[in-house]
Protein backbone atom coordinates (compact mmCIF):
# COMPACT_ATOMS: atom_id res chain seq x y z
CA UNK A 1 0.00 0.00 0.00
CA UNK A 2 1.35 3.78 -1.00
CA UNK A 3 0.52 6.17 1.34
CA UNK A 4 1.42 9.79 1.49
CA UNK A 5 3.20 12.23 3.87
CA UNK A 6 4.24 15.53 4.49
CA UNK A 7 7.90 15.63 4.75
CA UNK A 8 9.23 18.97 6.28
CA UNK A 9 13.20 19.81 5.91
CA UNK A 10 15.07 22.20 7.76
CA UNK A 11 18.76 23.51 7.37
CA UNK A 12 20.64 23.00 10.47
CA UNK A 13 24.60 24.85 10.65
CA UNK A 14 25.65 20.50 10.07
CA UNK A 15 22.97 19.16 8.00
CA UNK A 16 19.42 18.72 7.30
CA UNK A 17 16.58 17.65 9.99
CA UNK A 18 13.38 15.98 8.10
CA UNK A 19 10.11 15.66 10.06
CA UNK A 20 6.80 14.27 9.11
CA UNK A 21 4.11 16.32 10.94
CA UNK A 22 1.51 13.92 10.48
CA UNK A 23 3.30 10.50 12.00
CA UNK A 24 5.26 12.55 14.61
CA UNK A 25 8.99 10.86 12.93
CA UNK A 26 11.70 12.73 12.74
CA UNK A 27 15.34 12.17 10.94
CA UNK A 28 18.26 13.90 9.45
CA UNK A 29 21.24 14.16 6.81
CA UNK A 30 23.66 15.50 5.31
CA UNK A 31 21.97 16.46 2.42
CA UNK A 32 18.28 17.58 1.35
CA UNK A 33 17.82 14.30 -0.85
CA UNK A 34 19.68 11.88 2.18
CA UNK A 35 17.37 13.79 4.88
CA UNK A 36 14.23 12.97 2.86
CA UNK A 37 15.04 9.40 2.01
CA UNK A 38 16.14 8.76 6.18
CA UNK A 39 12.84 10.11 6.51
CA UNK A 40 11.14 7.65 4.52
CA UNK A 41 12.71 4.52 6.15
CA UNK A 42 12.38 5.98 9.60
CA UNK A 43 8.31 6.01 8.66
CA UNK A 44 8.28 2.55 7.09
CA UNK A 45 10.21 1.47 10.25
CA UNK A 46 7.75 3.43 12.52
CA UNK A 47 4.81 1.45 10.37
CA UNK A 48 6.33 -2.10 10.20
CA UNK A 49 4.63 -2.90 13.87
CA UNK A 50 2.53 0.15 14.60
CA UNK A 51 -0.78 -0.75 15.69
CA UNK A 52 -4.29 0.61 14.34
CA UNK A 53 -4.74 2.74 17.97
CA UNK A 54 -1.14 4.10 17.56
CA UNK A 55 -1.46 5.18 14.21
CA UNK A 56 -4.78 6.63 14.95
CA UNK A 57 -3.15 8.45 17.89
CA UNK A 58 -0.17 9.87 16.16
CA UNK A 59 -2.47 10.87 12.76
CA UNK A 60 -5.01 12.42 15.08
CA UNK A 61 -3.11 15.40 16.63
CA UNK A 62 -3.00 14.73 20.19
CA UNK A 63 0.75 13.54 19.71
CA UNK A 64 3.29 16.40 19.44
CA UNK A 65 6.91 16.20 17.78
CA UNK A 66 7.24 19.46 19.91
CA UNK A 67 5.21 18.79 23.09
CA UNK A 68 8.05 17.80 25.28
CA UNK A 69 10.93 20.11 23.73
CA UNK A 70 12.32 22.36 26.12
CA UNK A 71 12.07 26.16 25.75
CA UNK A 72 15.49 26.18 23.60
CA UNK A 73 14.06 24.09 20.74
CA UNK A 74 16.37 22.41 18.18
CA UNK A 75 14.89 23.66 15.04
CA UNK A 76 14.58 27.05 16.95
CA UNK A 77 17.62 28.48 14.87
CA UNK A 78 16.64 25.94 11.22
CA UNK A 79 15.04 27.05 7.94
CA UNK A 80 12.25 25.20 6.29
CA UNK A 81 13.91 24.42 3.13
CA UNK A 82 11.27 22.39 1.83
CA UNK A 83 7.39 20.82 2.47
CA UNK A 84 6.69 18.53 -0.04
CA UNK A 85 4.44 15.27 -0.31
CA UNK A 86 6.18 11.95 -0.46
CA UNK A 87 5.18 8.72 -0.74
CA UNK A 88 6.03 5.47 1.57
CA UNK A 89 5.61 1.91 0.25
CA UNK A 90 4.17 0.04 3.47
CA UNK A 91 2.30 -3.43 4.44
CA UNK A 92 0.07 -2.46 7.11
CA UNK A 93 -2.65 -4.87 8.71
CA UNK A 94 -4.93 -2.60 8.47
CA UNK A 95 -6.59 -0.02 6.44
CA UNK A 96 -6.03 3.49 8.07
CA UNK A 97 -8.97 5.61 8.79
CA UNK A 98 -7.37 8.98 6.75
């Protein structure tokens, strides 16, 4: 099953950051194109055993990437370099809700 995903990328002063709003996974590279592809596996790795409550909880909104980040948050100092759509080849046991 393809399913599709925000992925946000920010310039850090060593590298990118990548973040995917909507699954609450985060990653990073050295480069825009490695940040976005260590994005992708980090989500099919987050979806190889992720239940059908889990995934409702982290595509819901009541999970935070920033909800336990102290006041001097990491991407405080990045720039959004690019929010683009990308697409993650995964076998869930499920069908999600979204």
């Amino acid at each position: 099953m393809t399913l599709r995903y925000t992925a946000e990328i920010y310039e850090e002063a060593d590298g990118y950051s990548s973040v995917c709003p909507e699954l609450v996974v985060a990653s990073c590279g050295d480069t825009i194109d490695e940040a976005r592809a260590m994005l992708v596996e980090a989500i099919e790795l987050t979806l190889e055993d992720i239940t059908p409550e889990e995934y409702d909880f982290r595509v819901s909104g009541q999970m935070s990437a920033t909800s336990d980040i102290p006041d001097d948050d990491p991407l405080e100092d990045s720039t959004l370099v690019e929010s683009t759509k990308i697409e993650v080849n995964v076998d869930l046991p499920f069908v999600p809700a979204r």
